[in-house]
C-alpha atoms as a PDB file:
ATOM      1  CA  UNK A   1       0.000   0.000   0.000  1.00  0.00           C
ATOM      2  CA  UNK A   2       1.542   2.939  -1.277  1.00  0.00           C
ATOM      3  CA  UNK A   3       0.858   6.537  -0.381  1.00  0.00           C
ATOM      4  CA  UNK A   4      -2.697   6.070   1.920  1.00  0.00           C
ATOM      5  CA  UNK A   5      -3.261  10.076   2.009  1.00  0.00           C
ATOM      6  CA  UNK A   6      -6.640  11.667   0.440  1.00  0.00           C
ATOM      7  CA  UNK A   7      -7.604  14.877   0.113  1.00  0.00           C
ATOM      8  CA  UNK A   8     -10.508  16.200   1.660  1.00  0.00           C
ATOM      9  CA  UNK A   9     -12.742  15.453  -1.510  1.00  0.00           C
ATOM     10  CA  UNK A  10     -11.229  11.892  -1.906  1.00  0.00           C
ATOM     11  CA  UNK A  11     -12.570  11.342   1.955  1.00  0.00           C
ATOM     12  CA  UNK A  12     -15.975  12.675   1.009  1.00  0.00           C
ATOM     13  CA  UNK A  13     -16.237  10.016  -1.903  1.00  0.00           C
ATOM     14  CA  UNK A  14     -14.417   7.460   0.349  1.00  0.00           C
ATOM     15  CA  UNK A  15     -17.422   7.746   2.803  1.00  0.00           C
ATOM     16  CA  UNK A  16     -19.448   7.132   0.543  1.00  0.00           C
ATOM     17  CA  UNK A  17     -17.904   4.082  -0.431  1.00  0.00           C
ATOM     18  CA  UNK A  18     -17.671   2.714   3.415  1.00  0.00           C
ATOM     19  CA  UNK A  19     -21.057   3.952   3.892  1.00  0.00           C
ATOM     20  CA  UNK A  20     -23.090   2.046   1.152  1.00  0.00           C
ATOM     21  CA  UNK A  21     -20.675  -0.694   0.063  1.00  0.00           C
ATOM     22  CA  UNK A  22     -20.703  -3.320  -1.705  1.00  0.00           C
ATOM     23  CA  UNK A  23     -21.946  -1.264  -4.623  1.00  0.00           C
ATOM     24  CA  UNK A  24     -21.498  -1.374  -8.056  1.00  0.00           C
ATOM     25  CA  UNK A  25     -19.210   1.463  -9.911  1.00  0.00           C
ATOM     26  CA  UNK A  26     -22.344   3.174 -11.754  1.00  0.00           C
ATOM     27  CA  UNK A  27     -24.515   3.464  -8.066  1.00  0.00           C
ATOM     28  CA  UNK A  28     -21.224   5.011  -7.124  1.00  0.00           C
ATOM     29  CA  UNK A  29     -20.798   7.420  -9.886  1.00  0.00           C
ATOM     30  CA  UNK A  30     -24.553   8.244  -9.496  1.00  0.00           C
ATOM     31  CA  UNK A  31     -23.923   8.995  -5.563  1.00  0.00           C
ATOM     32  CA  UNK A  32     -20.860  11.273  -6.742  1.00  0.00           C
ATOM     33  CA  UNK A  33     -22.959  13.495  -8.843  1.00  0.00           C
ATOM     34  CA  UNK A  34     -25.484  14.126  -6.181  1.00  0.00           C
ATOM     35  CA  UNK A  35     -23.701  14.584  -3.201  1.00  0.00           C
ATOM     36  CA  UNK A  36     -20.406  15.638  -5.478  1.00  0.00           C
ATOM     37  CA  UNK A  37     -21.763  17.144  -8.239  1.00  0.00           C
ATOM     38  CA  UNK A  38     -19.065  15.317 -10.406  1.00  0.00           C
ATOM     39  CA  UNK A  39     -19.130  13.673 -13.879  1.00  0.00           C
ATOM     40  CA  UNK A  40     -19.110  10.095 -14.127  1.00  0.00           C
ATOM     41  CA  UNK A  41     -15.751   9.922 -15.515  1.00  0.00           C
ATOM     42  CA  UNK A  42     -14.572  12.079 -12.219  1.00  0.00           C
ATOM     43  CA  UNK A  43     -15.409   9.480 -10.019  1.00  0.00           C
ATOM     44  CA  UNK A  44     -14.373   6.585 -11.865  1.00  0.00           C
ATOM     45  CA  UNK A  45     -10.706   8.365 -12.234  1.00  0.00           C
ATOM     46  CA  UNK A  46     -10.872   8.836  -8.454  1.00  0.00           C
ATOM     47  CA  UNK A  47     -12.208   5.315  -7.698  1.00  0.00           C
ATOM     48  CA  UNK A  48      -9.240   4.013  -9.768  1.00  0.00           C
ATOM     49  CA  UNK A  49      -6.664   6.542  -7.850  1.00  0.00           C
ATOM     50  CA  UNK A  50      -8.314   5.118  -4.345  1.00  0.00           C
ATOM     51  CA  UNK A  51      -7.607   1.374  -5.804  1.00  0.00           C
ATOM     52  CA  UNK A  52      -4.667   1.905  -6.876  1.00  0.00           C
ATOM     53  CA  UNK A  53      -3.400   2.883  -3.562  1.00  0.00           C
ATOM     54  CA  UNK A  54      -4.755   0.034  -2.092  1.00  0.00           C
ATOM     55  CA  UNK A  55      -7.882   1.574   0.103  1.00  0.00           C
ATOM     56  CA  UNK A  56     -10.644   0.226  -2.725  1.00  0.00           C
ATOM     57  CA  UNK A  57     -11.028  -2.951  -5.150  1.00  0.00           C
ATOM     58  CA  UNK A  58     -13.374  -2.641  -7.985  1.00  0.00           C
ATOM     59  CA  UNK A  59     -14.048  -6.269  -8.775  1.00  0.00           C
ATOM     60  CA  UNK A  60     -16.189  -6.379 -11.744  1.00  0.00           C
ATOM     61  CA  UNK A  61     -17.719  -3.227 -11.379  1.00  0.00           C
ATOM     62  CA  UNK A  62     -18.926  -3.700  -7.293  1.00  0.00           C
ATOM     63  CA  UNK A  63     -16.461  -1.157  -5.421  1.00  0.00           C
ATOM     64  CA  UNK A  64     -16.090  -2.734  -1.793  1.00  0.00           C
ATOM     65  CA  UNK A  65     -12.892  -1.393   0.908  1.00  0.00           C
ATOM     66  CA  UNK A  66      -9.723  -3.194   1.373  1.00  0.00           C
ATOM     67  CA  UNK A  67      -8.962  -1.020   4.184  1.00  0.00           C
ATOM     68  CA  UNK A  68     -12.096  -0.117   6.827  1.00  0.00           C
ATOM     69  CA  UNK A  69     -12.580   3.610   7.461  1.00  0.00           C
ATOM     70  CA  UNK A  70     -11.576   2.811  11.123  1.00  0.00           C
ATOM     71  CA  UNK A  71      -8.610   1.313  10.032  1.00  0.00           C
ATOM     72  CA  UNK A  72      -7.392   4.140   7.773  1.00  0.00           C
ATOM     73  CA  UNK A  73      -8.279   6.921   9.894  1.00  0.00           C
ATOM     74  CA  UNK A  74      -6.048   4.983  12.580  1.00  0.00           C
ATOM     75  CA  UNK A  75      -3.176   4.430  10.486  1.00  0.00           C
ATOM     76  CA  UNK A  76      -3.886   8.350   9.451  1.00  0.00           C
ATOM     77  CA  UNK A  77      -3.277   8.735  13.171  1.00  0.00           C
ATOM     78  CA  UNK A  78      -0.406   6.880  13.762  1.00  0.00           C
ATOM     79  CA  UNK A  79       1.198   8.474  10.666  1.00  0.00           C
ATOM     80  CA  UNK A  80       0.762  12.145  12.197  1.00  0.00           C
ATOM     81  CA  UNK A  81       1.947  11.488  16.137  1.00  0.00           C
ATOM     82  CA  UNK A  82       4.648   9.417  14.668  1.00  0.00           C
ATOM     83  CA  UNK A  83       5.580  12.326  12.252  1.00  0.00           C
ATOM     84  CA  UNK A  84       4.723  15.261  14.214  1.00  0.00           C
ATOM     85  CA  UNK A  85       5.342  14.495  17.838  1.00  0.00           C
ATOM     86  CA  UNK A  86       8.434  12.012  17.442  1.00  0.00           C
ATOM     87  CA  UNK A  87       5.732   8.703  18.345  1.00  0.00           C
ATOM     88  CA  UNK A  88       4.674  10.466  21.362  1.00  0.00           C
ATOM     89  CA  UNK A  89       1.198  10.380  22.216  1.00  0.00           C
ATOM     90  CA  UNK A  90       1.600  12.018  25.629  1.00  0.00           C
ATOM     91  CA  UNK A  91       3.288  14.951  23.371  1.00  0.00           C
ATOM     92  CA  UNK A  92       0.237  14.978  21.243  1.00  0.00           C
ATOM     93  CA  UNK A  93      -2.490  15.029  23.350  1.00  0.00           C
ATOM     94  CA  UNK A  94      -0.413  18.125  25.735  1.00  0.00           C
ATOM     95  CA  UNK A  95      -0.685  19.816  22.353  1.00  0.00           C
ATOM     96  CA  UNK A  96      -4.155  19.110  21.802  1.00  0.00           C
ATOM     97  CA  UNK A  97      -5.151  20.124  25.340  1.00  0.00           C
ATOM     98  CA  UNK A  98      -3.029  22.841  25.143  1.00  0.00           C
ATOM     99  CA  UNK A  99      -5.730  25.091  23.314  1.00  0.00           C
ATOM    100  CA  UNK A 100      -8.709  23.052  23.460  1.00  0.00           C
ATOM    101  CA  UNK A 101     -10.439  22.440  26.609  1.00  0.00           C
ATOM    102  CA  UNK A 102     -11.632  18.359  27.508  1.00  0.00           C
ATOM    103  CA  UNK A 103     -15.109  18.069  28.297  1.00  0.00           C
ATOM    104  CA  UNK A 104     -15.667  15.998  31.720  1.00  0.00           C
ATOM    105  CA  UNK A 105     -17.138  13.147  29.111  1.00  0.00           C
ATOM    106  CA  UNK A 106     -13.564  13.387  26.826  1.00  0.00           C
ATOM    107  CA  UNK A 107     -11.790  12.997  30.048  1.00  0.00           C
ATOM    108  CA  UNK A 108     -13.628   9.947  31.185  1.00  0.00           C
ATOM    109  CA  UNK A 109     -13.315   7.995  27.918  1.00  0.00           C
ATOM    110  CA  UNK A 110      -9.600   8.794  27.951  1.00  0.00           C
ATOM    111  CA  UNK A 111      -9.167   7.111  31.678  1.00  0.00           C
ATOM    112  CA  UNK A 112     -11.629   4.277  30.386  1.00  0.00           C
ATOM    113  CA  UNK A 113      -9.527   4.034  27.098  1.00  0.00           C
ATOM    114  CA  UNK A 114      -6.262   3.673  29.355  1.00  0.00           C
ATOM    115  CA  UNK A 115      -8.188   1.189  32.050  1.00  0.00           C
ATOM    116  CA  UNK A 116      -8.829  -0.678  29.416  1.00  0.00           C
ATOM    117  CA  UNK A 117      -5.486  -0.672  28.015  1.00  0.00           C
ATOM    118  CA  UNK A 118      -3.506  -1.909  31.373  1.00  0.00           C
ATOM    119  CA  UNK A 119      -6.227  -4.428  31.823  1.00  0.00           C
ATOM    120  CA  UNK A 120      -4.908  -6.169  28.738  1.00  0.00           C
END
C-alpha cells in the first residue's frame, strides 16, 4: 500500500464508499454526482486513484474497501503522532489540550480508554 493520504474530496467520496458498500461502480458514480456534483468519468478516475493505492477494489464493477474507514483513519493517526510528535502520544495530546479544553465526558473515555489498556 503505497501513499494512503486523500484529500478532503477523496474522503468525502471514500465515505461514501464505506457507507453504502458493496456497490457497483455506476450506483457510485450516481452517488458522486449528487452529493459531489461530479461527472461520471470524475469518479471513476478517483475510484481508480483510491484502488490503486490500495484503500478500494473494484471487482467487476462492485467497489467494496480493502482497508475499513476505522482502520485508515487509525493508520492516518499513527502516521501524524509518529511524524509530528516524534511517536509520542503524551506529546500529542499536551498539544491538543493545550488550546482546546476536555469536556468531563472526553476525560472519562480517555481514563476508560487507558483502564482498558492496562487491563490487557
Amino acid at each position: 500500500m503505497a501513499d494512503l493520504q486523500m484529500g478532503v474530496v477523496e474522503s468525502r467520496f471514500a465515505d461514501i464508499i464505506w457507507q453504502n458498500e458493496p456497490l457497483s461502480s455506476s450506483e457510485l458514480a450516481k452517488r458522486s454526482e449528487e452529493e459531489l456534483k461530479w461527472k461520471k468519468t470524475t469518479s471513476y478516475t478517483v475510484l481508480k486513484r483510491l484502488c490503486d493505492k490500495g484503500i478500494f477494489q473494484n471487482n467487476k464493477g462492485t467497489v467494496t474497501s480493502i482497508i475499513s474507514r476505522a482502520e485508515f483513519y487509525s493508520m492516518q493517526s499513527e502516521k501524524f503522532v509518529e511524524e509530528t510528535f516524534n511517536g509520542s502520544l503524551p506529546a500529542f495530546l499536551t498539544a491538543f489540550t493545550a488550546r482546546k479544553d476536555l469536556t468531563h465526558e472526553e476525560v472519562e473515555q480517555l481514563r476508560k480508554i487507558v483502564a482498558e489498556y492496562e487491563e490487557g
